[in-house]
Protein backbone atom coordinates (compact mmCIF):
# COMPACT_ATOMS: atom_id res chain seq x y z
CA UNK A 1 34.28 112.40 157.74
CA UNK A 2 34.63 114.87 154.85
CA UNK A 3 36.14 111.94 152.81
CA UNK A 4 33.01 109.87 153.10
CA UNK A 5 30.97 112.44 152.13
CA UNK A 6 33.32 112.89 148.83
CA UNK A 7 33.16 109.34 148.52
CA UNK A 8 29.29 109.12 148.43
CA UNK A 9 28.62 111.87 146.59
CA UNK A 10 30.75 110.63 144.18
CA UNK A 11 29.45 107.26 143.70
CA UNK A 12 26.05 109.02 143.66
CA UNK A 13 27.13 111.33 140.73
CA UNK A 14 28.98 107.85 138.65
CA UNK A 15 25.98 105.45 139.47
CA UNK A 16 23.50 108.21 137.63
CA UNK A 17 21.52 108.90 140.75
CA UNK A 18 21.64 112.68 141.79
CA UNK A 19 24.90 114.96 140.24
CA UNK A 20 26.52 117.09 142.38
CA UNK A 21 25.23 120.32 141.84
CA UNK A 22 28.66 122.33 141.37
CA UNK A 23 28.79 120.51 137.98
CA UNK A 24 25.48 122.28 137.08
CA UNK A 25 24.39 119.02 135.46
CA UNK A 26 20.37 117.41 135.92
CA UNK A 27 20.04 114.49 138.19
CA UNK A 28 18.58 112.90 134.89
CA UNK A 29 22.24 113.22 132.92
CA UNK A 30 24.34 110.02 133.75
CA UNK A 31 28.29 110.79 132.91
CA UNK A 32 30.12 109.39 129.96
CA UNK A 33 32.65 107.12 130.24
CA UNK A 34 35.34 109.58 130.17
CA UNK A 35 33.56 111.26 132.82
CA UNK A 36 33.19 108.49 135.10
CA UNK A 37 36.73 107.44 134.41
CA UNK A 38 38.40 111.11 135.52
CA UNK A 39 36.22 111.91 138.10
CA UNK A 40 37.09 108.43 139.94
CA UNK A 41 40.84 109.64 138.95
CA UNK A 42 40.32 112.80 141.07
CA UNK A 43 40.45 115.11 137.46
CA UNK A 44 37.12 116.38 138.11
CA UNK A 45 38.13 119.91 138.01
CA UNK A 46 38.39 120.10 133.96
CA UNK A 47 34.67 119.00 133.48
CA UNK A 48 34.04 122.90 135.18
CA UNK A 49 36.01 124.55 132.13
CA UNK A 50 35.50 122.39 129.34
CA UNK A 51 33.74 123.29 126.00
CA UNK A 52 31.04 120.52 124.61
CA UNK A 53 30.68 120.58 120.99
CA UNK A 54 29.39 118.99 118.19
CA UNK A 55 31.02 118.02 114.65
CA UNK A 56 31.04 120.49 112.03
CA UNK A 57 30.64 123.38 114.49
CA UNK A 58 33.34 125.89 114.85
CA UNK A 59 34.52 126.38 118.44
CA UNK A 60 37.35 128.30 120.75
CA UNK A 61 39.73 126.83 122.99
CA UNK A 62 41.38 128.53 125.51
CA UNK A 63 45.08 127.49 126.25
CA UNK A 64 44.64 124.09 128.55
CA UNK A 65 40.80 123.95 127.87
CA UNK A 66 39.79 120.68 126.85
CA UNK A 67 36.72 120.29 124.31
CA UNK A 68 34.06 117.24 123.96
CA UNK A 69 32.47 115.68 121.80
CA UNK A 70 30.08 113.85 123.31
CA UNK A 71 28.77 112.28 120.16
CA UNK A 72 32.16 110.67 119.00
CA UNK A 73 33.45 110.29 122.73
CA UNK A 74 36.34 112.53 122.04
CA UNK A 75 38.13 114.74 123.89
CA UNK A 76 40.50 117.53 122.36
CA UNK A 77 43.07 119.86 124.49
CA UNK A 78 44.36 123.07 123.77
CA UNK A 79 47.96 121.98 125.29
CA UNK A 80 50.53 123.90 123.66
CA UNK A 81 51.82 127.22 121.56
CA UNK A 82 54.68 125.58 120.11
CA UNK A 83 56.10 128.38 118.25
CA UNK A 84 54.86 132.00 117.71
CA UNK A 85 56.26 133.72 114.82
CA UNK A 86 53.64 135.91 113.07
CA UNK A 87 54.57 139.26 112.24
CA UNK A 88 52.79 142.04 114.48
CA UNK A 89 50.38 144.28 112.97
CA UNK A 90 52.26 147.24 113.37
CA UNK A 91 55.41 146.57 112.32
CA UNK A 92 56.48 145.41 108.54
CA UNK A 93 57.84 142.31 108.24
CA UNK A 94 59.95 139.90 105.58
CA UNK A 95 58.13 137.14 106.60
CA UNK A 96 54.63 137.16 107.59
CA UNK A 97 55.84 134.33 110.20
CA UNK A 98 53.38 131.06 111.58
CA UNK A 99 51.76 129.94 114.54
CA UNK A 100 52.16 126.05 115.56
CA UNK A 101 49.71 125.06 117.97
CA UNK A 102 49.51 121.34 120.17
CA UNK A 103 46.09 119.45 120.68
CA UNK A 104 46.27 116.18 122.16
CA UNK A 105 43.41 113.84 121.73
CA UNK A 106 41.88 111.37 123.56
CA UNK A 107 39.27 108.85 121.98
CA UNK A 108 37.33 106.61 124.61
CA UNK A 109 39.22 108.32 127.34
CA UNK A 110 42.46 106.92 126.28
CA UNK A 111 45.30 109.03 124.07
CA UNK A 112 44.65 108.75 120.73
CA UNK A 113 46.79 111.27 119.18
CA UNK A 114 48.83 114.37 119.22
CA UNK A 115 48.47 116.97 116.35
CA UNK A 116 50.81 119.83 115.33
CA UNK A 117 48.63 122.43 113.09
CA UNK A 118 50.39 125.32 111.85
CA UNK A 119 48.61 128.91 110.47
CA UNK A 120 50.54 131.01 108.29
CA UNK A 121 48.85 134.24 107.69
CA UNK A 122 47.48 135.66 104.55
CA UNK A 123 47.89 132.01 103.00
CA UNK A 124 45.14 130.46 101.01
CA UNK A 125 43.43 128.05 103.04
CA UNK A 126 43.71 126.66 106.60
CA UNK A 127 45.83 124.28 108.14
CA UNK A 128 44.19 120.93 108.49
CA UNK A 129 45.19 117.57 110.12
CA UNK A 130 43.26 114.10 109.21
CA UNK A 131 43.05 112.09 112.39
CA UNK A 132 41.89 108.53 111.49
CA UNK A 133 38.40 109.42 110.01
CA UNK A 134 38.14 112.43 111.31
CA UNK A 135 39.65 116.00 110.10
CA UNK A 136 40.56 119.13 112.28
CA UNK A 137 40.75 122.31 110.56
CA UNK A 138 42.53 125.42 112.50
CA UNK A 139 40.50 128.27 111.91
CA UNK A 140 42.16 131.34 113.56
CA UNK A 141 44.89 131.58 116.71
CA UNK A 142 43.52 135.15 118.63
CA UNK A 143 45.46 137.58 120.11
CA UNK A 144 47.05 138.62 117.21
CA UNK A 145 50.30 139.84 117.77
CA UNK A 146 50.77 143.74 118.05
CA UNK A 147 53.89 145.22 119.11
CA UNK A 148 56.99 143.08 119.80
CA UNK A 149 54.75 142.63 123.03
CA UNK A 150 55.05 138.73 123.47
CA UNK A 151 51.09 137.02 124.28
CA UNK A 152 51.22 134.69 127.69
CA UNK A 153 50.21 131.26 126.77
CA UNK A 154 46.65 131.63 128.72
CA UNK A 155 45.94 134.58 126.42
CA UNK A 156 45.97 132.66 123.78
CA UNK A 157 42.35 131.01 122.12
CA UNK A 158 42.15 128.77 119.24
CA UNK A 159 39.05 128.40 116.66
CA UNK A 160 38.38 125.08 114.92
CA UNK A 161 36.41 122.83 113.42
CA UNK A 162 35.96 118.87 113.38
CA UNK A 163 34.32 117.15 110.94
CA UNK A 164 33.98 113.17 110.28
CA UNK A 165 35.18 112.22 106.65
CA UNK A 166 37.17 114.72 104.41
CA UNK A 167 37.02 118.30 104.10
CA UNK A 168 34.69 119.59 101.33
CA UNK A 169 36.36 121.06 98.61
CA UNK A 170 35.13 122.56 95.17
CA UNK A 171 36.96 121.73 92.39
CA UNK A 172 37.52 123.91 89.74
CA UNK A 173 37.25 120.98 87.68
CA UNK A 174 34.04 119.69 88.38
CA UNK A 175 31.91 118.79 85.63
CA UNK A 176 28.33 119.77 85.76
């Protein structure tokens, strides 16, 4: 019996008639695709945790968070710390050491790409990735090392940016 009730409340929330109120969404909002896709998949749990954004807006991801753009139908997880080498604040260092982060995307609900971005700090400028016609820019990777403590990977938040087209950069050349 509890099945059936899943069932129709689910086809309710897909067909655009009344949501479920545990997403916290109007009756009036139908689901994207994506949405509609994952939720008949059983993934509905991510939609409670995810992070809607907008291009050219700086946002954080937690580690396994999952952030949409609802405007480009893309989706863009947090998945990985591939490598943690930064030198902790307290401590003097040869190297100042890098951060390599994973984000898998998905376009249209379907994988579109995987990108490796890497922060080494105190360099000029920040690491960015060009994804079709798109660019991701990695802002900042928080906590920042202190100690030789090591950070859990669900500590660990990630700031960046999307934006459609390339990056804006002054030239020192320009010619007025």
């Amino acid at each position: 019996m509890k099945s059936v009730a899943i069932a129709a409340a689910l086809l309710t929330f897909i067909s655009g008639g009344n949501c479920l109120p545990s997403y916290g969404l109007l009756s009036n909002v139908k689901p994207s695709k994506i949405e509609s896709q994952s939720i008949a998949q059983g993934n509905d749990q991510q939609f409670i945790h995810r992070v809607k954004t907008t291009l050219d807006t700086q946002f954080n991801l937690k580690y396994g968070q999952v952030a949409y753009l609802p405007s480009e139908n893309i989706e863009i997880k947090f998945s990985k710390v591939i490598t943690d080498s930064r030198c902790p604040s307290n401590v003097t260092c040869v190297w100042q050491g890098q951060v390599i982060v994973q984000l898998d995307i998905k376009k249209n609900g379907k994988k579109f790409s995987t990108l490796m971005l890497t922060l080494i700090p105190g360099s000029a400028g920040s690491p960015i990735q060009f994804l079709d016609k798109y660019t991701v820019v990695l802002k900042e990777v928080l906590p920042y090392p202190k100690n030789v403590i090591s950070i859990l990977p669900e500590d660990y938040i990630i700031k960046i940016v999307v934006s459609k087209g390339l990056p804006k950069i002054k030239s020192p050349l320009s010619i007025n």
